[in-house]
N, C-alpha and C. Protein backbone atom coordinates (compact mmCIF):
# COMPACT_ATOMS: atom_id res chain seq x y z
N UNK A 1 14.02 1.25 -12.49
CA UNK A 1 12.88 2.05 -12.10
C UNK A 1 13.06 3.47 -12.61
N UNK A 2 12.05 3.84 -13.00
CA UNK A 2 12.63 5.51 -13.66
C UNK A 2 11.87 6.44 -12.19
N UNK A 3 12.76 7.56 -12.43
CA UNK A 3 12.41 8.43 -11.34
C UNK A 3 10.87 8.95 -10.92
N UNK A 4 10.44 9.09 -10.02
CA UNK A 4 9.36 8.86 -9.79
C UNK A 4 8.33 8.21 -9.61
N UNK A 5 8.90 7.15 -9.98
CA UNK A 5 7.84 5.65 -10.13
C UNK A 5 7.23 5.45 -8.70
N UNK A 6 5.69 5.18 -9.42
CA UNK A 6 5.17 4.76 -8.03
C UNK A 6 6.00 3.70 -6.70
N UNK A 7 7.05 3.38 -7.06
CA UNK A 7 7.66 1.92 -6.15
C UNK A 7 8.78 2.82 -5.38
N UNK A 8 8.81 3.95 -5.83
CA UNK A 8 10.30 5.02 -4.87
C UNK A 8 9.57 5.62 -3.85
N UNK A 9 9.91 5.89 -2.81
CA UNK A 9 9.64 6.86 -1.70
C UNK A 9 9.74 7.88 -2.36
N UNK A 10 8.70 9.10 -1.68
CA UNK A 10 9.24 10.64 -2.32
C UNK A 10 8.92 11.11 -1.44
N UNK A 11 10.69 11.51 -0.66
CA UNK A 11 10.78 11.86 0.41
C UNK A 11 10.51 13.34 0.80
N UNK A 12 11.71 14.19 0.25
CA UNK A 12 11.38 15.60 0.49
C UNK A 12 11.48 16.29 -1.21
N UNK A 13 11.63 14.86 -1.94
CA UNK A 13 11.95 15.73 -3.20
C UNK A 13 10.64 15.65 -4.03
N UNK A 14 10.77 17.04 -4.77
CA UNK A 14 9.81 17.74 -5.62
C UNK A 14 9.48 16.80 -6.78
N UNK A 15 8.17 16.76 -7.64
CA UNK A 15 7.90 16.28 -8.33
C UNK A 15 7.48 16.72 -9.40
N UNK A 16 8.61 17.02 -10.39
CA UNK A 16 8.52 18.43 -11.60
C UNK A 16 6.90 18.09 -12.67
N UNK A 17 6.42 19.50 -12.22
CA UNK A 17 5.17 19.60 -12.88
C UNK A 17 5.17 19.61 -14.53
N UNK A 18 4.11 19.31 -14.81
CA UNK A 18 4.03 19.16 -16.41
C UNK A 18 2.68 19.80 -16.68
N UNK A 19 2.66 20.66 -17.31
CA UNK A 19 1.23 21.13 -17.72
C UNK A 19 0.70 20.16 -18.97
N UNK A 20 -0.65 19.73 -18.69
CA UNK A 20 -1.44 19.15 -18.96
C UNK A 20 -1.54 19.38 -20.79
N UNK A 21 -1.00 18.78 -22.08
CA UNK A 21 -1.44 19.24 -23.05
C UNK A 21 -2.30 19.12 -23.94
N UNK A 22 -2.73 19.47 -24.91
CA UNK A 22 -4.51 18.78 -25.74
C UNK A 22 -4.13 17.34 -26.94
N UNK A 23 -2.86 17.17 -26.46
CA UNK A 23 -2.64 15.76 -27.69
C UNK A 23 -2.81 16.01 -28.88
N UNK A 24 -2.54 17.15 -29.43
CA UNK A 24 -2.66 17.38 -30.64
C UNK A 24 -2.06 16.33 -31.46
N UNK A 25 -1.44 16.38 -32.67
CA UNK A 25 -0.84 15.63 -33.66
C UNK A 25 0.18 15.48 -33.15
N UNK A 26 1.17 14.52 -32.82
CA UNK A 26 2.30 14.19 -32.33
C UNK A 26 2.34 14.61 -30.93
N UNK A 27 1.33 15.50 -29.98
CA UNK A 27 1.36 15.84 -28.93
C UNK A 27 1.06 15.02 -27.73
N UNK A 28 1.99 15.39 -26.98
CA UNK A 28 1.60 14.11 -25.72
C UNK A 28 0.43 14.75 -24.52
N UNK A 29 -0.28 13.40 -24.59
CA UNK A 29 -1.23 14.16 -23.34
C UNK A 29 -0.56 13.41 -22.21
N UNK A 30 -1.04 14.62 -21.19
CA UNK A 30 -0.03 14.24 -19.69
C UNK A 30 -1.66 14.46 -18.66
N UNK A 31 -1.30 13.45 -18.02
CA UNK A 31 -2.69 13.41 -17.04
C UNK A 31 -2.75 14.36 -15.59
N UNK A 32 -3.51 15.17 -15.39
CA UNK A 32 -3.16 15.71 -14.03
C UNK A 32 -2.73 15.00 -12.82
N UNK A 33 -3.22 13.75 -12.80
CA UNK A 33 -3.23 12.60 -12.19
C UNK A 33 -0.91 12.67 -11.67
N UNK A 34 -0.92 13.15 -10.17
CA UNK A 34 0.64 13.02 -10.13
C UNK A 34 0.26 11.42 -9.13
N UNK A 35 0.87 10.72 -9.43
CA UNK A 35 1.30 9.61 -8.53
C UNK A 35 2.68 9.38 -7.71
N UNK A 36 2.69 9.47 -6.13
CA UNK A 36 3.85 9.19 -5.23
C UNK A 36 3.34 9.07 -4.46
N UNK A 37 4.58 7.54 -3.89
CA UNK A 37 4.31 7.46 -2.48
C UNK A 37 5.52 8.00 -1.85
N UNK A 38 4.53 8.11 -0.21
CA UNK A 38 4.90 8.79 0.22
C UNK A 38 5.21 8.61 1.86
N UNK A 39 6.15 9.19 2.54
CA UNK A 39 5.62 8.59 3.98
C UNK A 39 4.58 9.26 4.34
N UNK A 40 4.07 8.80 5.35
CA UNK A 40 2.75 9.19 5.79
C UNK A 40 3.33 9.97 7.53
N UNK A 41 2.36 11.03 7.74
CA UNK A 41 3.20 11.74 8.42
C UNK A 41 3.02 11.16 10.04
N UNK A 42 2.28 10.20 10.21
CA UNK A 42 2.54 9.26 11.20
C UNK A 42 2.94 7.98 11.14
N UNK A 43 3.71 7.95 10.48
CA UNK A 43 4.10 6.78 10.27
C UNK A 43 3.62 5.78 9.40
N UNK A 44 4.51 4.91 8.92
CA UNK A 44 4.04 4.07 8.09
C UNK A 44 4.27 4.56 6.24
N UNK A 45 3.71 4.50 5.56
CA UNK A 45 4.06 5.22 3.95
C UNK A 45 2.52 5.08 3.24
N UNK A 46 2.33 6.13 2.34
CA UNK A 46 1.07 6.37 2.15
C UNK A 46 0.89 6.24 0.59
N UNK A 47 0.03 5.08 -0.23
CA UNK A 47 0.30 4.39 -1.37
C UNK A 47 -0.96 5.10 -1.92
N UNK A 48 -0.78 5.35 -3.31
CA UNK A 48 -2.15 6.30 -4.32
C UNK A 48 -2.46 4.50 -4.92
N UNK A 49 -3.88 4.77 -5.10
CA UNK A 49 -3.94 2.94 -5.90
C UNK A 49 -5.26 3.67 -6.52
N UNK A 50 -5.39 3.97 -8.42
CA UNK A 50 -6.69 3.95 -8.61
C UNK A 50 -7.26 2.57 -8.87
N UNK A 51 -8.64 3.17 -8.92
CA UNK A 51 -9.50 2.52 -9.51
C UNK A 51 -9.66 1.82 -10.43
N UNK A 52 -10.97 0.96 -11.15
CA UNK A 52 -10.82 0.25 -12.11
C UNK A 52 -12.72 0.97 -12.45
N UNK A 53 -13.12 1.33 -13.20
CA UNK A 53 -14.66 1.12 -13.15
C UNK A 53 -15.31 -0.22 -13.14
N UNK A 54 -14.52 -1.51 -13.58
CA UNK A 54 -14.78 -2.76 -13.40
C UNK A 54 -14.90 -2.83 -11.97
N UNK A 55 -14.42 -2.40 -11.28
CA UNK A 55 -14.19 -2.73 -9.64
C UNK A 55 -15.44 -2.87 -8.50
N UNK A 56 -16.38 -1.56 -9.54
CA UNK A 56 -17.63 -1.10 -8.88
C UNK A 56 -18.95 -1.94 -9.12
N UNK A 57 -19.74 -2.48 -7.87
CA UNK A 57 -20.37 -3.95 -7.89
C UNK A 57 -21.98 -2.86 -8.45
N UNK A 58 -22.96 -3.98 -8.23
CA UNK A 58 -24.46 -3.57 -8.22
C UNK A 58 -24.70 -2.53 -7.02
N UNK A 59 -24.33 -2.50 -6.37
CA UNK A 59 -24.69 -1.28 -5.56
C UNK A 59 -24.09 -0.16 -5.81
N UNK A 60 -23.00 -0.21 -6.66
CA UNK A 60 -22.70 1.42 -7.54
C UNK A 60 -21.46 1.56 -6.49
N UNK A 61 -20.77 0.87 -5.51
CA UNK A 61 -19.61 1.25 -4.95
C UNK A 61 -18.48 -0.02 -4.96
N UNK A 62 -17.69 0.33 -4.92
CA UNK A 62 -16.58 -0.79 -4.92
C UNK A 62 -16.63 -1.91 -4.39
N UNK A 63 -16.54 -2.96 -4.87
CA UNK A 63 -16.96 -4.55 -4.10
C UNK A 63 -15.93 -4.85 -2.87
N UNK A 64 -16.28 -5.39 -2.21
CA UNK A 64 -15.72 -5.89 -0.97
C UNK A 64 -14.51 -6.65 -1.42
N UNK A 65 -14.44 -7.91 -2.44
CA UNK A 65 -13.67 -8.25 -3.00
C UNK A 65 -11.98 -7.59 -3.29
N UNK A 66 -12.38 -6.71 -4.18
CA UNK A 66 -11.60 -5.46 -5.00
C UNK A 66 -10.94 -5.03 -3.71
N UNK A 67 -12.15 -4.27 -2.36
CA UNK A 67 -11.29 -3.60 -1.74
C UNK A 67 -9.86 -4.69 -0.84
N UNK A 68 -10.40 -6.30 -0.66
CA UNK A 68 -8.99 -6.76 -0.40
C UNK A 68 -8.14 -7.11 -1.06
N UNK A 69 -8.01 -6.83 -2.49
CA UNK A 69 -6.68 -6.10 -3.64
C UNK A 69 -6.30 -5.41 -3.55
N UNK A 70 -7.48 -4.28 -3.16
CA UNK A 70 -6.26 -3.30 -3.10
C UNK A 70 -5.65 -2.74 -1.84
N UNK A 71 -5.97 -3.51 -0.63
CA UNK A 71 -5.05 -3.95 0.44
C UNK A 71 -3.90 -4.72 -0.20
N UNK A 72 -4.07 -5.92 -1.02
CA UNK A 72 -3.02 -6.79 -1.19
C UNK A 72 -2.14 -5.37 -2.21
N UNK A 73 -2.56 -5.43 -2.89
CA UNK A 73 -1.58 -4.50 -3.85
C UNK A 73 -0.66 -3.19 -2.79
N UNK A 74 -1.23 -2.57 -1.95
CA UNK A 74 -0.69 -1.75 -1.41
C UNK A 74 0.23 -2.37 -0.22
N UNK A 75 -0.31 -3.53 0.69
CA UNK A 75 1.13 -4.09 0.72
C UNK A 75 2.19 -4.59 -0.02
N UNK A 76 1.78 -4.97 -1.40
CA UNK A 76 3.08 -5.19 -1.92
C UNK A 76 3.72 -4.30 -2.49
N UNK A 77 3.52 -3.03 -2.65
CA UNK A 77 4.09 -1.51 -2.65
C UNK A 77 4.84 -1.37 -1.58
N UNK A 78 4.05 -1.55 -0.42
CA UNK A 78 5.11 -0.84 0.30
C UNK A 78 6.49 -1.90 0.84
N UNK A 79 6.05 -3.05 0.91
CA UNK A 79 6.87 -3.87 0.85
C UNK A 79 8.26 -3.44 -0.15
N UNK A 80 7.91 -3.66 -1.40
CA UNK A 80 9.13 -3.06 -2.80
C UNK A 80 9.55 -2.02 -2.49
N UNK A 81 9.17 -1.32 -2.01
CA UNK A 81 9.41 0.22 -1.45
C UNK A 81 10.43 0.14 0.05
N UNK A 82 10.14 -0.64 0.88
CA UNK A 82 10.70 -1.01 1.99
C UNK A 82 11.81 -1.52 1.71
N UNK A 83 11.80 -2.43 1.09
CA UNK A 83 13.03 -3.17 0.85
C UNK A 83 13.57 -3.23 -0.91
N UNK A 84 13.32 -1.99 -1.47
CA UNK A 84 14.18 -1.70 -2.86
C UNK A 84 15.69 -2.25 -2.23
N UNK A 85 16.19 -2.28 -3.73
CA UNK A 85 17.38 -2.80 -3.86
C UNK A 85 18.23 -1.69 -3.34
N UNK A 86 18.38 -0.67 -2.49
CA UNK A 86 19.69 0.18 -1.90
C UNK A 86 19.28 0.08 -0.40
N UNK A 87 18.45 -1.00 0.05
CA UNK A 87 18.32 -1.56 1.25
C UNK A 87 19.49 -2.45 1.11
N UNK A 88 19.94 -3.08 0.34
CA UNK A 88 21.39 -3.97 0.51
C UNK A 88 20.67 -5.33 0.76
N UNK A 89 19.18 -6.02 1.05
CA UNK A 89 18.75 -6.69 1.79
C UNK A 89 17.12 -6.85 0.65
N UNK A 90 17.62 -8.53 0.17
CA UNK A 90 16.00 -8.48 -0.59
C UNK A 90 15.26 -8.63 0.39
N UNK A 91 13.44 -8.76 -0.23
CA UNK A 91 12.57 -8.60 0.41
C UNK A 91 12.04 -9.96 0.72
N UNK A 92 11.21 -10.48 1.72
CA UNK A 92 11.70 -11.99 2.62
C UNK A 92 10.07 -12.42 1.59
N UNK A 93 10.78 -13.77 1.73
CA UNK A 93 9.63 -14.43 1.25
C UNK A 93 8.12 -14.60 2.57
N UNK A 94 7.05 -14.15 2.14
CA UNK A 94 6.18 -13.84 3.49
C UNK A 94 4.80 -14.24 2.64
N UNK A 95 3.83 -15.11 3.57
CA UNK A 95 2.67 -15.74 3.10
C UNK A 95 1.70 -14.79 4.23
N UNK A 96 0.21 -14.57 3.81
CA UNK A 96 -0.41 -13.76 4.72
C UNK A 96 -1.26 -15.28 5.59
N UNK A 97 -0.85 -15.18 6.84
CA UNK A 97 -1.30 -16.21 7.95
C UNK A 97 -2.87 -16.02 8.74
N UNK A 98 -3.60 -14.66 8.44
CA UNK A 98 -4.32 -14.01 8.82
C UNK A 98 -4.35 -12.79 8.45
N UNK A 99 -5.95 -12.48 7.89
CA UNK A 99 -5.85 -10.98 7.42
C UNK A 99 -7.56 -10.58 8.51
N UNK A 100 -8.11 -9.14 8.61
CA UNK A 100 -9.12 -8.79 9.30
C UNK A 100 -9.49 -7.63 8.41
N UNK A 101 -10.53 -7.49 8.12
CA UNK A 101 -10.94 -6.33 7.49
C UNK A 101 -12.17 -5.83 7.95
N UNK A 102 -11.84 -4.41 8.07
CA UNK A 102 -13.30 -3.81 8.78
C UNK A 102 -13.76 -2.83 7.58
N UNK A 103 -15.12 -2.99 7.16
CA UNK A 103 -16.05 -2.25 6.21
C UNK A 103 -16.30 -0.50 7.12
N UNK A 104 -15.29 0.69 7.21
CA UNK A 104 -16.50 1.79 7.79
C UNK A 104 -17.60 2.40 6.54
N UNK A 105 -17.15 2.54 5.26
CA UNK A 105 -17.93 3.43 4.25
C UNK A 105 -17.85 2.87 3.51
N UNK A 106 -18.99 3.30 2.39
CA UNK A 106 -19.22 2.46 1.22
C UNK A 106 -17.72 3.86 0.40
N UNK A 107 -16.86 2.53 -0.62
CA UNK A 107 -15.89 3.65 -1.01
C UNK A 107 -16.84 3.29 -3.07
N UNK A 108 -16.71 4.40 -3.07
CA UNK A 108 -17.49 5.14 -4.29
C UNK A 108 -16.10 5.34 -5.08
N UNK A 109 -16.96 4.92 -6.83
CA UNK A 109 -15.60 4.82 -7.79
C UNK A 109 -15.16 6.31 -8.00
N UNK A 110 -13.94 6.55 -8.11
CA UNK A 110 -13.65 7.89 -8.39
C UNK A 110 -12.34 7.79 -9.44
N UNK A 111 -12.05 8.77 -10.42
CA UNK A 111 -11.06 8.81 -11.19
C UNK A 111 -9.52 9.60 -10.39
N UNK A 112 -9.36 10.02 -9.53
CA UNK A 112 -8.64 10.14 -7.84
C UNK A 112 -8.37 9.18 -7.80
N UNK A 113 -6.92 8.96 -7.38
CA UNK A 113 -6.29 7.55 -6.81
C UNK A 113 -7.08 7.67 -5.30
N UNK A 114 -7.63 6.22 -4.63
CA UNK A 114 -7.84 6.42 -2.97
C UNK A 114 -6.67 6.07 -2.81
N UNK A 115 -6.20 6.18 -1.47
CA UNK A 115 -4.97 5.99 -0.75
C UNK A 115 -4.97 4.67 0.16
N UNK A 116 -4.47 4.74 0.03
CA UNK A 116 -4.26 3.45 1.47
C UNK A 116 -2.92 3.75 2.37
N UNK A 117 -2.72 3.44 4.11
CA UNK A 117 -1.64 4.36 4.90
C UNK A 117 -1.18 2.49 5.29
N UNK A 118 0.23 2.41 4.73
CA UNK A 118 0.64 0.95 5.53
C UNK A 118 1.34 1.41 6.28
N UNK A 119 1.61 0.84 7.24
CA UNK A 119 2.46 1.08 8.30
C UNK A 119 2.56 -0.72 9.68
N UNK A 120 3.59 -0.57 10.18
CA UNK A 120 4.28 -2.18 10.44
C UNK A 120 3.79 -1.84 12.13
N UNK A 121 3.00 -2.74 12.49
CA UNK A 121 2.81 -3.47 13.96
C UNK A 121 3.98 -4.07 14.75
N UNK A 122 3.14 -4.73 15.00
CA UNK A 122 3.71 -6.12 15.70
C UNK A 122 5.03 -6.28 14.94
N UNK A 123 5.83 -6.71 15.34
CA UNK A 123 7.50 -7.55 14.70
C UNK A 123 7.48 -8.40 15.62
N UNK A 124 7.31 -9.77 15.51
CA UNK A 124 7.64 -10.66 15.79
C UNK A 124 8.63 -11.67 15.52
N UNK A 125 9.63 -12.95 16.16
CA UNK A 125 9.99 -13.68 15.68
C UNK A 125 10.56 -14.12 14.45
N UNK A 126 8.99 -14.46 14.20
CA UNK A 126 8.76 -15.15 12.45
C UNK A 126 7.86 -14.22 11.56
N UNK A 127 7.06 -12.80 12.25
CA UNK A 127 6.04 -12.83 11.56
C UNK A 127 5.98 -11.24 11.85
N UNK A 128 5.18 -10.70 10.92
CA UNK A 128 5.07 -9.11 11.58
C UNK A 128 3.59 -8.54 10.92
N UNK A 129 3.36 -7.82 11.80
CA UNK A 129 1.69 -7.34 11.51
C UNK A 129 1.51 -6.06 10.61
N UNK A 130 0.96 -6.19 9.71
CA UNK A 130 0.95 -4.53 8.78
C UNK A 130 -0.38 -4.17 9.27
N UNK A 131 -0.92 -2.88 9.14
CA UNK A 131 -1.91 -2.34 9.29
C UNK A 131 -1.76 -1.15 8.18
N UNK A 132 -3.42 -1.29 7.83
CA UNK A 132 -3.72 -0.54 6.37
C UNK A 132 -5.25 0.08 6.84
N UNK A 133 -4.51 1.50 5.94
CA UNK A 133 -6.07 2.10 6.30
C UNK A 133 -6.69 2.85 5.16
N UNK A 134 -7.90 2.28 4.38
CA UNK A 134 -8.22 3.05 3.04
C UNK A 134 -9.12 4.37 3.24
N UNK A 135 -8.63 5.65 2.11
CA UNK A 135 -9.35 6.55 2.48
C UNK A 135 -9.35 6.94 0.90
N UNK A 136 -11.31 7.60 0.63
CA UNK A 136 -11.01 7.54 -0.38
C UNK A 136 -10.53 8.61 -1.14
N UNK A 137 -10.89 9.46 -2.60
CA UNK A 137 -10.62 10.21 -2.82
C UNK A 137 -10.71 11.72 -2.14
N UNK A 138 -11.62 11.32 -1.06
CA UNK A 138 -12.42 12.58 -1.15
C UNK A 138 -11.55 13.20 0.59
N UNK A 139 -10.70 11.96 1.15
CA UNK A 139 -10.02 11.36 2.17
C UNK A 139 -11.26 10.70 3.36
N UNK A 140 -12.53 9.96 2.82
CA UNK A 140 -12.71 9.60 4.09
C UNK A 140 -12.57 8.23 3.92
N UNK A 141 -12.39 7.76 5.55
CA UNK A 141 -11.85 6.39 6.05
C UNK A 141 -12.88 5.19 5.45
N UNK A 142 -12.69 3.80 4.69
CA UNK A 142 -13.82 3.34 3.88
C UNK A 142 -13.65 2.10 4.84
N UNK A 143 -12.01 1.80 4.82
CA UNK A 143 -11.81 0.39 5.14
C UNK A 143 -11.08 0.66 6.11
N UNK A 144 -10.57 -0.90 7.00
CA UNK A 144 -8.90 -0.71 7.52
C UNK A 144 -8.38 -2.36 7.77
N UNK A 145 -7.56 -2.52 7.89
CA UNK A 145 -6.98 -3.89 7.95
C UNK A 145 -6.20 -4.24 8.86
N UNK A 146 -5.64 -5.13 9.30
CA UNK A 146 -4.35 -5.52 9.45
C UNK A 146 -4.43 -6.99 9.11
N UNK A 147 -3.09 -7.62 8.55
CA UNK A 147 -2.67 -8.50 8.10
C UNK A 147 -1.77 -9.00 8.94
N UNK A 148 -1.26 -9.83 9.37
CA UNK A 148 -0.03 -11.31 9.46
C UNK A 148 0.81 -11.58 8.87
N UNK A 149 2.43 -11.48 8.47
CA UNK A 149 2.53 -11.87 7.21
C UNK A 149 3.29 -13.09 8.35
N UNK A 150 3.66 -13.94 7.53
CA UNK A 150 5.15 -14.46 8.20
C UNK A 150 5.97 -15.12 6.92
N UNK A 151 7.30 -15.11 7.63
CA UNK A 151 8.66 -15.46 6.68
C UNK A 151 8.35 -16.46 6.48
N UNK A 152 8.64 -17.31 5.09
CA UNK A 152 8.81 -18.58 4.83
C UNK A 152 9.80 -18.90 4.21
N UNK A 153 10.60 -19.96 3.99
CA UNK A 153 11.20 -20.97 3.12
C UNK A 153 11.01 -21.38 1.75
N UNK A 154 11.16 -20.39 0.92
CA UNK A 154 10.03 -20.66 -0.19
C UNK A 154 10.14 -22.25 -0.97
N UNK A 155 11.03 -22.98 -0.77
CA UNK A 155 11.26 -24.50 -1.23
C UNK A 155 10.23 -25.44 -0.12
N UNK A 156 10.41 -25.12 0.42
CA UNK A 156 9.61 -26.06 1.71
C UNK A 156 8.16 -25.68 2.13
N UNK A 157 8.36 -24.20 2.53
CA UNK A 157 6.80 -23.81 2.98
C UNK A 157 6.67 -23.83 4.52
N UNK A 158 8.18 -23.95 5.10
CA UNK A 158 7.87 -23.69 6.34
C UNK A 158 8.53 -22.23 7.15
N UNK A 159 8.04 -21.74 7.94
CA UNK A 159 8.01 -21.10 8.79
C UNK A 159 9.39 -20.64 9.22
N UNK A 160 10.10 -19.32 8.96
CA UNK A 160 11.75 -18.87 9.06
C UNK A 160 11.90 -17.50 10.09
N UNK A 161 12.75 -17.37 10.98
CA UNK A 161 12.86 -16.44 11.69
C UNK A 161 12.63 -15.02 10.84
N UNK A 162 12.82 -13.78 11.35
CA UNK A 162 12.85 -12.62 10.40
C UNK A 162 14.13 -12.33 10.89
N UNK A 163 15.32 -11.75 10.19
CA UNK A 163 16.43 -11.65 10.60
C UNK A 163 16.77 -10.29 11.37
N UNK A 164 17.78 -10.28 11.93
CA UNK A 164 17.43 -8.38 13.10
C UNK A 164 17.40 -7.61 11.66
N UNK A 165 18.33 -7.49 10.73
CA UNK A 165 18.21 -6.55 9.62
C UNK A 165 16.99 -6.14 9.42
N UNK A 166 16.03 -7.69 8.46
CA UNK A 166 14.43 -7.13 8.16
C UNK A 166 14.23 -6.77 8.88
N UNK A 167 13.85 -7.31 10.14
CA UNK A 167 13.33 -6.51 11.38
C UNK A 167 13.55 -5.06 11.59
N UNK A 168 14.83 -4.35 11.77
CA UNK A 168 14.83 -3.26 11.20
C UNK A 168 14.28 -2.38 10.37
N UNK A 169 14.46 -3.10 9.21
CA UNK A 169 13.30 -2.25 8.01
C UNK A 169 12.35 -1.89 8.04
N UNK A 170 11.44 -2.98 8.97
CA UNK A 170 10.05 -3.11 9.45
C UNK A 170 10.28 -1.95 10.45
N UNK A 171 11.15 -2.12 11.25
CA UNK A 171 10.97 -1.14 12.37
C UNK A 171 10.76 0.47 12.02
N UNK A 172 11.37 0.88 10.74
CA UNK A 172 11.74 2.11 10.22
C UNK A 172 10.25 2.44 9.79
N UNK A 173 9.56 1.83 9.72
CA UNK A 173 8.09 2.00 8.72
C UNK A 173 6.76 1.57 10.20
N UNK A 174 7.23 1.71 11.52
CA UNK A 174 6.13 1.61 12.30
C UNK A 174 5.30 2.76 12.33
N UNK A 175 3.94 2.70 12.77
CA UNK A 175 3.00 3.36 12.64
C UNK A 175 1.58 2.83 13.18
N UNK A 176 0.29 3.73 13.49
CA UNK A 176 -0.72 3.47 14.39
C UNK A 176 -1.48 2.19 13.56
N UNK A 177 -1.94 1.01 14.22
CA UNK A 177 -2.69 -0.07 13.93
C UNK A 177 -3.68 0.57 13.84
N UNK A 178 -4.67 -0.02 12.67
CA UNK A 178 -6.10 0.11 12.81
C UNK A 178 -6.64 -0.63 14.23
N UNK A 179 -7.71 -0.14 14.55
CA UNK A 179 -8.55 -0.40 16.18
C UNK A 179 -9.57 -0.99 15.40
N UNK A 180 -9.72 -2.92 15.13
CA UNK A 180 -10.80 -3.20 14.58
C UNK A 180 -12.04 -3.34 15.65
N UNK A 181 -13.14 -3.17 15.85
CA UNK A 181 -14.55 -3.50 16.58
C UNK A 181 -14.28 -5.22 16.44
N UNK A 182 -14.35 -5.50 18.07
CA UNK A 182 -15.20 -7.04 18.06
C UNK A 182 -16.41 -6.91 17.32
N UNK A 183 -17.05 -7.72 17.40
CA UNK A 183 -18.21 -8.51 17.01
C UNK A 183 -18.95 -9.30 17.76
């Protein structure tokens, strides 16, 4: 992983600026665009995910679709991120058992990464609850989620305790559930 990569925490350390240049002949252009995640200051870790302009449906805002990618994508950030390799401890094989998604705003394409805030629920047993909350460029709240994952067996397909370690990991990354509305 090279330093800075979106998949590292960036904890308290700085992220050396680069002024932006015009690409001249052999010149490199550098995008203002800084990407890190980050923890989130209530908990949980806070993932930049742009856009695609493909992403954006007939109504001119991001499809419903797209937005549960880029739930899936931002749990599997923070996941890699959770359990990088100087955790001592790979990352568990986990199938999503149930996911919930609540629509608040239409999220509008922007060249701004939106964010998404994961952060770990429930720890259960076999299974542990993430909760995700999308906000977009502009920071307002579009979406929010929570997911199910649980451990599996990846030869078999059945159902495996989470060990106290993961559990741990999970524990280090708790943070506020989204509050979805019945229906």
């Amino acid at each position: 992983m090279r330093e800075n990569s979106p998949s590292q925490v960036d904890g308290d350390s700085q992220i050396e600026e680069t002024e932006p240049t015009d690409g001249g002949p052999g010149g490199e252009i550098v995008s203002e665009e800084r990407v890190a995640i980050r923890r989130a200051p209530d908990g949980g870790i806070d993932i930049p995910v742009s856009l695609r302009w493909g992403d954006v449906d007939l109504n001119n805002h991001v499809n419903n679709v797209v937005i549960a990618r880029i739930f899936e994508e931002s749990r599997i950030r923070a996941l890699a991120t959770w359990f990088r390799n100087d955790s001592g401890l790979r990352r568990p094989v986990t199938v999503v058992a149930r996911q919930d998604i609540e629509f608040r705003a239409p999220l509008m394409y922007s060249f701004a990464p939106v964010r998404v805030v994961v952060s770990v629920g429930r720890i259960g047993g076999k299974s542990v609850t993430i909760g995700c909350r999308l906000y977009s460029a502009d920071g307002e709240l579009c979406a929010i989620a929570r997911t199910v994952l649980v451990g599996i067996e990846r030869s078999t397909g059945a159902s495996l305790p989470l060990s106290d370690e993961v559990k741990a990991i999970f524990g280090n990354w708790r943070g506020p559930m989204p509050d979805l509305q019945s229906i």
